[in-house]
Structures are given as structure tokens and as C-alpha cells.
N, C-alpha and C. Protein backbone atom coordinates (compact mmCIF):
# COMPACT_ATOMS: atom_id res chain seq x y z
N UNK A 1 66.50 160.49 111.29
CA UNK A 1 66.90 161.45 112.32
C UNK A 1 68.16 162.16 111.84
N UNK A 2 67.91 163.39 111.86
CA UNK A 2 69.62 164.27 111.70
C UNK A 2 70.77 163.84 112.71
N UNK A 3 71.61 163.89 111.95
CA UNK A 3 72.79 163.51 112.62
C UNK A 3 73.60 164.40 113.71
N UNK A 4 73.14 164.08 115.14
CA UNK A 4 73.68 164.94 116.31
C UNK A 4 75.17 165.20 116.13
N UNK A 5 75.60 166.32 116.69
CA UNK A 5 76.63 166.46 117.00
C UNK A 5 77.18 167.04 118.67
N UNK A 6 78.22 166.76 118.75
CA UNK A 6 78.41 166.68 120.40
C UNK A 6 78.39 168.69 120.40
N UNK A 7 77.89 168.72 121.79
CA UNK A 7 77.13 170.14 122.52
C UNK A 7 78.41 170.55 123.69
N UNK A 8 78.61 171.46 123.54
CA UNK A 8 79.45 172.40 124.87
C UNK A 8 78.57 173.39 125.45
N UNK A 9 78.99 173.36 126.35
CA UNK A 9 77.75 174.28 127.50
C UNK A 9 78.64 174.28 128.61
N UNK A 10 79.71 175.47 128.42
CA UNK A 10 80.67 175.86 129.83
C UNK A 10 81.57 175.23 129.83
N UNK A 11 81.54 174.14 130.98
CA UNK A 11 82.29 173.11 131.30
C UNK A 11 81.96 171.78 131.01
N UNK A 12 80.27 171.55 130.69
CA UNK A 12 79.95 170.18 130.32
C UNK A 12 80.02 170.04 128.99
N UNK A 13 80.23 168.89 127.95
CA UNK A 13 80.22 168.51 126.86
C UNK A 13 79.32 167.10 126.98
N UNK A 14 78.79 167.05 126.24
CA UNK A 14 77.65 166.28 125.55
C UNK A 14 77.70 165.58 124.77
N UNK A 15 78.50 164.25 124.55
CA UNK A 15 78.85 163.66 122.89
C UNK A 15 77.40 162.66 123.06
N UNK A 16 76.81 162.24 121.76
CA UNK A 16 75.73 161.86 121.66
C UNK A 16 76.35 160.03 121.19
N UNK A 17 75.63 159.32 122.11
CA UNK A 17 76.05 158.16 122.02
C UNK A 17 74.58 156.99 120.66
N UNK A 18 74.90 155.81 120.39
CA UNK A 18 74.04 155.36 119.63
C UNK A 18 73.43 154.36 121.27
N UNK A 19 74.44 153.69 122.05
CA UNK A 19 73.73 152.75 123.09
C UNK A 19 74.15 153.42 124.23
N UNK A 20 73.65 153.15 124.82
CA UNK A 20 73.38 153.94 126.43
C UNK A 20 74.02 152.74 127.36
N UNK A 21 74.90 152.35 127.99
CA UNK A 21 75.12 151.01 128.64
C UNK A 21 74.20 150.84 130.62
N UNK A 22 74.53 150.00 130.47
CA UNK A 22 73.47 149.46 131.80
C UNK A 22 74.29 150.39 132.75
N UNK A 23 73.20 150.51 133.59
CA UNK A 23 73.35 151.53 134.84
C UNK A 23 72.39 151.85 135.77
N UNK A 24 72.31 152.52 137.08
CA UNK A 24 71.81 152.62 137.52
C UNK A 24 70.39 153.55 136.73
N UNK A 25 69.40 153.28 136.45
CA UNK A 25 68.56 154.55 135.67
C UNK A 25 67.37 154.83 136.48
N UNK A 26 67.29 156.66 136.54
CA UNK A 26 65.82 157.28 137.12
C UNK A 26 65.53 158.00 136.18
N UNK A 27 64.04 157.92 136.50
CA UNK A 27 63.39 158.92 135.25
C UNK A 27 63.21 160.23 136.31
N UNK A 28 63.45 161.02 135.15
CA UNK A 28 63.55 162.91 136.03
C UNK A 28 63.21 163.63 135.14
N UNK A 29 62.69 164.91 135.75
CA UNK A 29 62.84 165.69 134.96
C UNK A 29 63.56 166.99 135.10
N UNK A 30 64.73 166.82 135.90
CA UNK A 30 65.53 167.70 135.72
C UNK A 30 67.05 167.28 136.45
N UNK A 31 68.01 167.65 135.53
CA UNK A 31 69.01 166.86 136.07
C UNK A 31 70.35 167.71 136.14
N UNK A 32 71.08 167.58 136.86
CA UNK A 32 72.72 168.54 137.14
C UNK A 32 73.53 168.07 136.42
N UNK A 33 73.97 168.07 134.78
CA UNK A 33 75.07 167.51 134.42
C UNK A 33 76.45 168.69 134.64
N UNK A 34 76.34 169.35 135.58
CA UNK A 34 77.84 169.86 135.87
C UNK A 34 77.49 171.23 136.61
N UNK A 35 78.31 171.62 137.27
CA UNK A 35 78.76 172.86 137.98
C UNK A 35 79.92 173.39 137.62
N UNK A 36 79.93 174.54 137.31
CA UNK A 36 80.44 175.78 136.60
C UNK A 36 81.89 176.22 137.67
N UNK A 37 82.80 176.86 137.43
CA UNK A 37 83.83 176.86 138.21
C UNK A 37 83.26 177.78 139.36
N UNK A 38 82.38 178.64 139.46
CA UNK A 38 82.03 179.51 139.90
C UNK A 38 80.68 178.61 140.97
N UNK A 39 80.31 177.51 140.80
CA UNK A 39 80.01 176.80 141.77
C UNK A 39 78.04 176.46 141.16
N UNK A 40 77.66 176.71 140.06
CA UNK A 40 76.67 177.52 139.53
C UNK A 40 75.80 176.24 138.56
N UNK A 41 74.92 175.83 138.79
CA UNK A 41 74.40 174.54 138.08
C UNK A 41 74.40 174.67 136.53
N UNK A 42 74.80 173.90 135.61
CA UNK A 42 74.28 173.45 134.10
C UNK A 42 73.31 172.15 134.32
N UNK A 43 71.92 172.62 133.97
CA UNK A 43 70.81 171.77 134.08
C UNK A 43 70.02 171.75 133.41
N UNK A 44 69.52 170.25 132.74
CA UNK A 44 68.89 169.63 131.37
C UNK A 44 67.43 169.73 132.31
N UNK A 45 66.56 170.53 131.52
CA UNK A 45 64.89 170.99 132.80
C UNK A 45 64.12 170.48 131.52
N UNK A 46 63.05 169.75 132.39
CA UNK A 46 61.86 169.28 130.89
C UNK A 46 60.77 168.99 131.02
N UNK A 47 59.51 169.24 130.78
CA UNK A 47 58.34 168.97 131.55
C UNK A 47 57.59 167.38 131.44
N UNK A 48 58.73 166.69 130.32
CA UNK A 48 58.40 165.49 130.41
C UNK A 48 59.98 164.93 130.76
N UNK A 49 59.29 163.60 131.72
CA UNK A 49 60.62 162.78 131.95
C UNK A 49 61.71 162.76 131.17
N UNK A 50 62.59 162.13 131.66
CA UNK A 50 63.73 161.21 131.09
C UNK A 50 64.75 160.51 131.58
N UNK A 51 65.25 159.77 131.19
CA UNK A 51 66.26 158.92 132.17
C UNK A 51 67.76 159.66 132.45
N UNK A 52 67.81 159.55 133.17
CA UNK A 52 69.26 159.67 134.13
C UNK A 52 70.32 158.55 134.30
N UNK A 53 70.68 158.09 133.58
CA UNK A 53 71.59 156.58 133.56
C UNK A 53 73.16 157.08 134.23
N UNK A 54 73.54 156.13 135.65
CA UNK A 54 74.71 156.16 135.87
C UNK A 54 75.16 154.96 135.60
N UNK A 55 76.35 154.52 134.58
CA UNK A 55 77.04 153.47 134.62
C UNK A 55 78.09 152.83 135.39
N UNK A 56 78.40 152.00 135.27
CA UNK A 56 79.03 151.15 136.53
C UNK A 56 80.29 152.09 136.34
N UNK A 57 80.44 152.27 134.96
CA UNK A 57 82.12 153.02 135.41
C UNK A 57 82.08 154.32 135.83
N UNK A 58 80.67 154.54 136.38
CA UNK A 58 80.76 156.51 136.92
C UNK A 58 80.17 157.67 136.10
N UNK A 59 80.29 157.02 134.96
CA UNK A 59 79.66 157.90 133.59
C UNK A 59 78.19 158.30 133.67
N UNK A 60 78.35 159.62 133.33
CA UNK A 60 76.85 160.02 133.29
C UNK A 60 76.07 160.04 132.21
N UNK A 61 75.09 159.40 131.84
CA UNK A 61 74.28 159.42 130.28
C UNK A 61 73.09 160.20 130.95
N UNK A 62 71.61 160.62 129.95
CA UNK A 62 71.36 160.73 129.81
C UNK A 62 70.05 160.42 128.60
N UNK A 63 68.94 160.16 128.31
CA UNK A 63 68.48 159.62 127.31
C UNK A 63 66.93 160.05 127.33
N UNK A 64 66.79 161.47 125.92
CA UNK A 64 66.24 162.14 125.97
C UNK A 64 64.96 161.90 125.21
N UNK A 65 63.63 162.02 125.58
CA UNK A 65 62.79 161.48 124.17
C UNK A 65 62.09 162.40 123.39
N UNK A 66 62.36 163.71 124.09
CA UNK A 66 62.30 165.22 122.77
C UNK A 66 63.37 166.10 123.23
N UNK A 67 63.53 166.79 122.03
CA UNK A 67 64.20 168.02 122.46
C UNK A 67 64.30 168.67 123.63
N UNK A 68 65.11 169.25 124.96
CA UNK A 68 65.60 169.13 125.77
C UNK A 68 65.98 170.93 126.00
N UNK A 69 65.85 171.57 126.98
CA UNK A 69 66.46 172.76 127.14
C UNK A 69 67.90 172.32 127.91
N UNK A 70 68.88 172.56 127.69
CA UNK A 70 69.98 172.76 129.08
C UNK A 70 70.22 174.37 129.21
N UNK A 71 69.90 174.52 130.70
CA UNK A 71 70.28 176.09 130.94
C UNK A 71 71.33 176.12 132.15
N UNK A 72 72.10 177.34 132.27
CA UNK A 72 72.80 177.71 133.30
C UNK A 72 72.36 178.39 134.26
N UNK A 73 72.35 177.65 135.42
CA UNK A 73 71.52 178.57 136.95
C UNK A 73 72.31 179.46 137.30
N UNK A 74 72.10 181.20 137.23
CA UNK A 74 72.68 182.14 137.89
C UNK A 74 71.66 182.71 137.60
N UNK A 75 72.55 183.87 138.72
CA UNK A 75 71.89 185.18 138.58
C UNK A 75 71.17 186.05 137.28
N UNK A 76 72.15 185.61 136.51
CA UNK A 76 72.09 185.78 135.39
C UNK A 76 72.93 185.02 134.49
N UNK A 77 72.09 184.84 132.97
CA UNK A 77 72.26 183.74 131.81
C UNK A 77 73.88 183.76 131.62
N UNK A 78 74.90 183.20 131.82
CA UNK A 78 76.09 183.11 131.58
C UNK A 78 76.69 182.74 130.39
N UNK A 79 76.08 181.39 130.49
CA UNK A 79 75.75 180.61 129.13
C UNK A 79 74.72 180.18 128.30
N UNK A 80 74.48 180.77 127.02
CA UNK A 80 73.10 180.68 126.57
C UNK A 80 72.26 179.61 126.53
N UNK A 81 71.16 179.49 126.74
CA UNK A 81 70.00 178.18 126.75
C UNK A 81 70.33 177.07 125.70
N UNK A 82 70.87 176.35 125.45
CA UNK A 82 70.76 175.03 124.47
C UNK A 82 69.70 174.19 124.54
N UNK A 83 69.20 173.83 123.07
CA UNK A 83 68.29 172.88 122.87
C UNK A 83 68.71 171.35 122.47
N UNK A 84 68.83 170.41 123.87
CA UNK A 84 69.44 169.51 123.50
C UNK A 84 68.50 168.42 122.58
N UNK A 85 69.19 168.26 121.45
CA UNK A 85 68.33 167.41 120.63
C UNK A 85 67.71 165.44 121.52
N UNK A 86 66.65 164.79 120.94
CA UNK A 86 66.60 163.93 121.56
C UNK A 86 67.72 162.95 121.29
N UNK A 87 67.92 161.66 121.86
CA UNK A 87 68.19 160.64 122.11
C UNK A 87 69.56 160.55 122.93
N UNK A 88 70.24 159.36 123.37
CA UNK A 88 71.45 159.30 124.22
C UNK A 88 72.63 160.25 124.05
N UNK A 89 73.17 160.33 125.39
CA UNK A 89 73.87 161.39 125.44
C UNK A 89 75.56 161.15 126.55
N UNK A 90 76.09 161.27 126.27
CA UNK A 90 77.04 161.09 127.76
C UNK A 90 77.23 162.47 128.35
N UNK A 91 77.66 162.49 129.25
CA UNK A 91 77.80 163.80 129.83
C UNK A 91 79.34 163.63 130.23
N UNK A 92 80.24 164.64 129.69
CA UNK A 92 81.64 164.59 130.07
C UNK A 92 81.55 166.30 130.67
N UNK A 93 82.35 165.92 131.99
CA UNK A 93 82.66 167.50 132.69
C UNK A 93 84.18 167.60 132.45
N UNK A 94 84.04 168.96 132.30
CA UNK A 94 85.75 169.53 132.14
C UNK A 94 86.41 169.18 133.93
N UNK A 95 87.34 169.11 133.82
CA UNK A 95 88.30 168.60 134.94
C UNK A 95 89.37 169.10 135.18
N UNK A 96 89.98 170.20 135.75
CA UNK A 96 91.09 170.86 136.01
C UNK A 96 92.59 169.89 136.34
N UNK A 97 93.75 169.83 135.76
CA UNK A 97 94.69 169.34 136.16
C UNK A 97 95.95 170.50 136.54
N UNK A 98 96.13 169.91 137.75
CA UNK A 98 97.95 170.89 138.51
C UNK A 98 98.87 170.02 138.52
N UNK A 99 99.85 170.40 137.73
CA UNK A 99 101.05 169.53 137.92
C UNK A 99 101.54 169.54 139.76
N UNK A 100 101.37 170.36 140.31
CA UNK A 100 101.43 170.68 141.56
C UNK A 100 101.01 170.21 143.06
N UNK A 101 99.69 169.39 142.53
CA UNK A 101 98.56 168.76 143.18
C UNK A 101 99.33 167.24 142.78
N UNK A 102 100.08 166.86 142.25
CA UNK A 102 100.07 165.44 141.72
C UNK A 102 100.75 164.72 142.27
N UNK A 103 100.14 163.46 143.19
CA UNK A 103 100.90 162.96 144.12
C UNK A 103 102.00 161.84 143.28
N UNK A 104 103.65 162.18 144.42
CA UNK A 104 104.63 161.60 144.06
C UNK A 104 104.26 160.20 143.77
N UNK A 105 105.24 160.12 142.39
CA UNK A 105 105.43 158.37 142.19
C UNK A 105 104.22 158.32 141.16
N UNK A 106 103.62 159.03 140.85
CA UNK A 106 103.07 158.55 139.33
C UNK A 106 103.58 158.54 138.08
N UNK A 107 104.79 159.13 137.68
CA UNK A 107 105.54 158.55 136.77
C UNK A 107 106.42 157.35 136.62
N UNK A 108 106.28 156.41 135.70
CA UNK A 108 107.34 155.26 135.26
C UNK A 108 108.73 155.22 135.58
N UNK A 109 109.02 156.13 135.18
CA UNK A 109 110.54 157.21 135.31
C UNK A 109 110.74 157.67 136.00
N UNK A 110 111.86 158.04 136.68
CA UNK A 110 112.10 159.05 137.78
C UNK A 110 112.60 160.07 136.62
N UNK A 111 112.54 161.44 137.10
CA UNK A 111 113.11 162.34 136.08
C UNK A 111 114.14 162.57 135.47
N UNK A 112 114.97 163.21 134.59
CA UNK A 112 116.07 163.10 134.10
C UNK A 112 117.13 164.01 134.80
N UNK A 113 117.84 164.23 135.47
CA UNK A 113 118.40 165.37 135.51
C UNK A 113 119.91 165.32 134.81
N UNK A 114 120.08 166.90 133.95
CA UNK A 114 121.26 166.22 133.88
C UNK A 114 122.57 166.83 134.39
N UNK A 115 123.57 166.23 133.91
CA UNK A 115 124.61 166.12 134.83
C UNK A 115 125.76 167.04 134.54
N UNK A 116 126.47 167.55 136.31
CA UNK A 116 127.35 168.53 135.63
C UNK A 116 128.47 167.97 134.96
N UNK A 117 128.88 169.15 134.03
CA UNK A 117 130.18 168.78 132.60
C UNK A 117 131.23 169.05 134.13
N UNK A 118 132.67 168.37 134.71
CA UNK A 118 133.24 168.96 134.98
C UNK A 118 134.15 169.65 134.22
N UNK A 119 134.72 171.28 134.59
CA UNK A 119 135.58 172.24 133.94
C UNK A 119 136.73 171.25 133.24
N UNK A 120 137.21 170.20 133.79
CA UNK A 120 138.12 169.51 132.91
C UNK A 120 138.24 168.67 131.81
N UNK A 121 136.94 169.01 131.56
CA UNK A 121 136.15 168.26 130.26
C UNK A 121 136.08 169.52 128.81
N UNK A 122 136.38 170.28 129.18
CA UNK A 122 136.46 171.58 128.34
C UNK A 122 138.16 172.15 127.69
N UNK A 123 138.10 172.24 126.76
CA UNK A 123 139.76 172.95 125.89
C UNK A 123 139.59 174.19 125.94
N UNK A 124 140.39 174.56 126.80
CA UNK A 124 140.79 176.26 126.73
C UNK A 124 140.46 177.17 125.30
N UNK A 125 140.86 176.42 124.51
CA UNK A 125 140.86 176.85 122.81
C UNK A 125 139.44 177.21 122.95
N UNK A 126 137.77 176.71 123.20
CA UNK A 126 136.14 177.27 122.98
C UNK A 126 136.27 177.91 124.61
N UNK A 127 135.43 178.96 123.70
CA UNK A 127 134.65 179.70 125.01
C UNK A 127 133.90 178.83 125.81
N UNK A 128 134.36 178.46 127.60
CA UNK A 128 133.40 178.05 128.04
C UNK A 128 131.40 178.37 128.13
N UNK A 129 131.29 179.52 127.86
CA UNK A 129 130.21 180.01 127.63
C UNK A 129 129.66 179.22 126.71
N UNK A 130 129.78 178.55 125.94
CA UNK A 130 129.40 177.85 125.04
C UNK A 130 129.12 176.36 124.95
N UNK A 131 130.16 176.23 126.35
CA UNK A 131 130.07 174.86 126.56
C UNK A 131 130.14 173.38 125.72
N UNK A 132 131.54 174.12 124.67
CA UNK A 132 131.59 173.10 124.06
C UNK A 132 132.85 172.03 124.27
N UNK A 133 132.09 170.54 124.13
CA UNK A 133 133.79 169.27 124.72
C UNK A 133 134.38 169.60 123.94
N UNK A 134 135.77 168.99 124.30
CA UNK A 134 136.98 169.02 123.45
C UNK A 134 136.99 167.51 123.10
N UNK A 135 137.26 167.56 121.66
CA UNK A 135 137.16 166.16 121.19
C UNK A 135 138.24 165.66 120.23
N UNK A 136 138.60 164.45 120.70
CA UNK A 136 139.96 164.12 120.06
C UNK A 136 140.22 163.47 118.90
């Protein structure tokens, strides 16, 4: 067998696994590995089965036994048709992060801030603008 290499399609990525781990598994023949920011299906369609494996840790596989279309549902083709080659697959979705959204107290550290120089820490002799100590 040629040697797969991992597939991008939008937002989903595809790394091709050698074992598939235990999970919940249905055979389908058509499956949602991701929605598009725009709200819009990426879907593996096939007129023969294949399994759908969810693993205990949430992960989505896949495990294909021919070649595979994945297409993007719109209006129109967004992202071009891929032919996903056979055998295991994971399915990783892209995931947006906001520093903004991030609830307090998940850092180790509290932050650094630092601290003011007071003016009497400075020699007339340097431009304060420069902010350099006077050192003895």
C-alpha cells in the first residue's frame, strides 16, 4: 500500500493512523467530520459502508475500505472534492482560541507586572527619558 499522507479539507485534517483504538463503532455511509466556520458540512459520502469509530477520549476515527470522496456541502463547491485514500483515519477539527474567552485562573503564575522605578532612583547626570539607574 502507498504511503498515506495526512489530508486538509478547510477546517478538518485527516492524519492517517496504523490502529484505530476501541470505541464506540457504526457502519455508515456518510459521515460529518466537521463544519466549516460558515456553519456548512465537510462530509466523507460512499456508496459502500464504513465505520465511524468514536473513542473513549472523544476522538473521531474513521476506517475506510476503498477510496472515499470527502466533499463540502454548500451552495456551492468551496472546497474541492478529496479522494480519501482507504484505511484508518483520525479526524482532527480546527478549533478557534481567544485569549479573551479564557476563564480566570488558568495560568500557574499570576502575571508579571512590573514595577514603578521611583524618580529617586535616577541621577540627574542621564536623561530620564531613558530611564537609566544611577549606579555606584
Amino acid at each position: 500500500m502507498a504511503r498515506r499522507t495526512p489530508l486538509r479539507h478547510g477546517e478538518v485534517l485527516l492524519l492517517p493512523v496504523d490502529q484505530i483504538p476501541v470505541g464506540q463503532r457504526q457502519e455508515v455511509t456518510s459521515c460529518i467530520v466537521g463544519h466549516s466556520e460558515s456553519g456548512h458540512h465537510h462530509v466523507l459520502e460512499s456508496d459502500i459502508a464504513f465505520a465511524q469509530i468514536v473513542a473513549a477520549t472523544g476522538d473521531l476515527y474513521v476506517d475506510l475500505d476503498s477510496p472515499t470522496p470527502l466533499r463540502h456541502h454548500k451552495g456551492h463547491q468551496q472546497h474541492r472534492e478529496l479522494s480519501v485514500p482507504a484505511g484508518g483515519w483520525r479526524v482532527i477539527k480546527k478549533t478557534e482560541f481567544d485569549v479573551r474567552t479564557r476563564p480566570r485562573g488558568d495560568l500557574a503564575d499570576p502575571p508579571i507586572r512590573p514595577e514603578r522605578i521611583p524618580d529617586s532612583a535616577f541621577d540627574d547626570r542621564f536623561s530620564r527619558a531613558r530611564m537609566r539607574p544611577v549606579r555606584d
